[in-house]
Protein backbone atom coordinates (compact mmCIF):
# COMPACT_ATOMS: atom_id res chain seq x y z
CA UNK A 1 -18.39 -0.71 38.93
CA UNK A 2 -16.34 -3.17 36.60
CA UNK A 3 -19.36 -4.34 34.88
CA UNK A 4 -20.23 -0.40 33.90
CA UNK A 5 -16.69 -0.24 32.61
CA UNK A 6 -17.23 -3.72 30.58
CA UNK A 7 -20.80 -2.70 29.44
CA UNK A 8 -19.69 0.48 27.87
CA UNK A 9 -19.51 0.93 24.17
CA UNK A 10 -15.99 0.97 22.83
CA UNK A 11 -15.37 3.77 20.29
CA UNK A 12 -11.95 3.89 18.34
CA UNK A 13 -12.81 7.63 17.72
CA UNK A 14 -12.55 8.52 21.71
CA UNK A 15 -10.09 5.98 22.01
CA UNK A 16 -7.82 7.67 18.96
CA UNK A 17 -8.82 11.04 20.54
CA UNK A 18 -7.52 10.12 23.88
CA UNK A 19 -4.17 8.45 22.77
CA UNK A 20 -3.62 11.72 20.71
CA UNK A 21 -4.26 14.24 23.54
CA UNK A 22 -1.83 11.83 25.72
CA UNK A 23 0.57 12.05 23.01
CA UNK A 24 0.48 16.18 22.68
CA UNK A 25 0.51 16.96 26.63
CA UNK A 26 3.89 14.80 27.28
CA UNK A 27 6.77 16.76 27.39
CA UNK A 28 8.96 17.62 24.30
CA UNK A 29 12.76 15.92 23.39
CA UNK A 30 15.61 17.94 22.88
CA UNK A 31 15.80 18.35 18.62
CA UNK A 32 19.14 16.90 19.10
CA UNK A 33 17.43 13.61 19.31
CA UNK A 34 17.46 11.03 17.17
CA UNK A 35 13.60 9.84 16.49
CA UNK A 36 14.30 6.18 15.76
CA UNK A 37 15.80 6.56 19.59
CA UNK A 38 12.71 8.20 20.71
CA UNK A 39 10.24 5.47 19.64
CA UNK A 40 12.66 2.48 20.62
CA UNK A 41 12.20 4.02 24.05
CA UNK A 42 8.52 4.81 23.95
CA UNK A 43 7.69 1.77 22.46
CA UNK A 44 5.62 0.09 25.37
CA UNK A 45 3.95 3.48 26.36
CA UNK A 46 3.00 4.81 23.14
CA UNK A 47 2.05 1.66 20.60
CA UNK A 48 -0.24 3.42 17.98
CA UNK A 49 2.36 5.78 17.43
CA UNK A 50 5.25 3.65 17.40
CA UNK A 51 3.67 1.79 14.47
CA UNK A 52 3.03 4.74 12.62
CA UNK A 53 6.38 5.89 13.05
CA UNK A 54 7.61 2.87 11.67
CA UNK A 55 5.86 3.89 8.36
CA UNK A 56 7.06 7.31 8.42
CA UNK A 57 10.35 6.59 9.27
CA UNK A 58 10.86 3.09 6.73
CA UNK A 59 13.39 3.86 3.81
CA UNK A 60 12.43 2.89 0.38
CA UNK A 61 14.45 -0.17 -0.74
CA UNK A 62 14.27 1.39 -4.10
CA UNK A 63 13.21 4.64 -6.10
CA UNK A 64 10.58 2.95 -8.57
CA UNK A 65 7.38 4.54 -6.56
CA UNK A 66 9.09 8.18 -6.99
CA UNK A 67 9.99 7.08 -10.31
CA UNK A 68 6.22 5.92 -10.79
CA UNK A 69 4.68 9.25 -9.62
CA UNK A 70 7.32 11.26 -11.78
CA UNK A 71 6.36 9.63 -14.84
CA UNK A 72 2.09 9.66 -13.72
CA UNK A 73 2.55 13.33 -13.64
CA UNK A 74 4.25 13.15 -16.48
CA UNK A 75 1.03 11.43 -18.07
CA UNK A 76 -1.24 14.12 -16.44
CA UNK A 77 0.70 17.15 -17.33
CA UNK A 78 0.52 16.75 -20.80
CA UNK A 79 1.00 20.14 -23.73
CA UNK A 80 -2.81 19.92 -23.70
CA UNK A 81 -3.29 20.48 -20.01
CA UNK A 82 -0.02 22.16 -19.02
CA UNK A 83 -2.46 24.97 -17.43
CA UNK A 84 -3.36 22.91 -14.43
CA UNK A 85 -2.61 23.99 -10.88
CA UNK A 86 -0.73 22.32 -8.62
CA UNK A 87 -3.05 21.80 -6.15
CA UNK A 88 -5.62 20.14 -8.90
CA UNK A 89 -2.47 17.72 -10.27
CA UNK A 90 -1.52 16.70 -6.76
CA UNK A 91 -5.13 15.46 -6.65
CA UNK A 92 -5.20 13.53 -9.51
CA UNK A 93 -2.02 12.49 -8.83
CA UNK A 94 -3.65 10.96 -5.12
CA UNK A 95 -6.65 10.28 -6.94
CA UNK A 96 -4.78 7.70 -9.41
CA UNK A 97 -2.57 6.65 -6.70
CA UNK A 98 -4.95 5.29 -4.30
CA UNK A 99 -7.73 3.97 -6.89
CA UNK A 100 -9.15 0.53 -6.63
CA UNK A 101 -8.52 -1.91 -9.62
């Protein structure tokens, strides 16, 4: 039996589906609590997440990215192309944002 387990294929997609279905069929917290709380406590039983809460939840030590994507839009929102919709800016906005140099 162990050596079916150990001969199986690994997938990160099942694996990511699994963690995610774990994740959404554990009880909810009170909104009174305080989420850095919640993943201090859930650390050990909930890993993936608790890293990706750690990104969410980071403060900026300064404003220059905001400042950065206020003065892009600036840049893309010229008198020429003041027309554009919002959604099409905020895609050239991600577009520019997450290019490759």
């Amino acid at each position: 039996m162990s050596q079916k387990l150990e001969d199986k294929v690994k997938s990160n997609k099942a694996d990511d589906i699994i963690i995610l279905r774990q994740y959404f069929e554990t009880a909810h917290e009170a909104e009174e609590v305080n989420p850095l709380y919640y993943w201090k406590k859930h650390t050990k039983d909930k890993p993936a997440f608790t890293i990706l809460s750690k990104n969410l939840f980071c403060v900026p030590a300064s404003s220059c990215a905001s400042e950065r994507a206020f003065s892009k839009t600036g840049q893309i929102v010229s008198d020429r192309r003041c027309a554009l919709k919002s959604n099409i800016v905020d895609k050239l906005l991600f577009l520019n944002k997450n290019q490759t140099k």
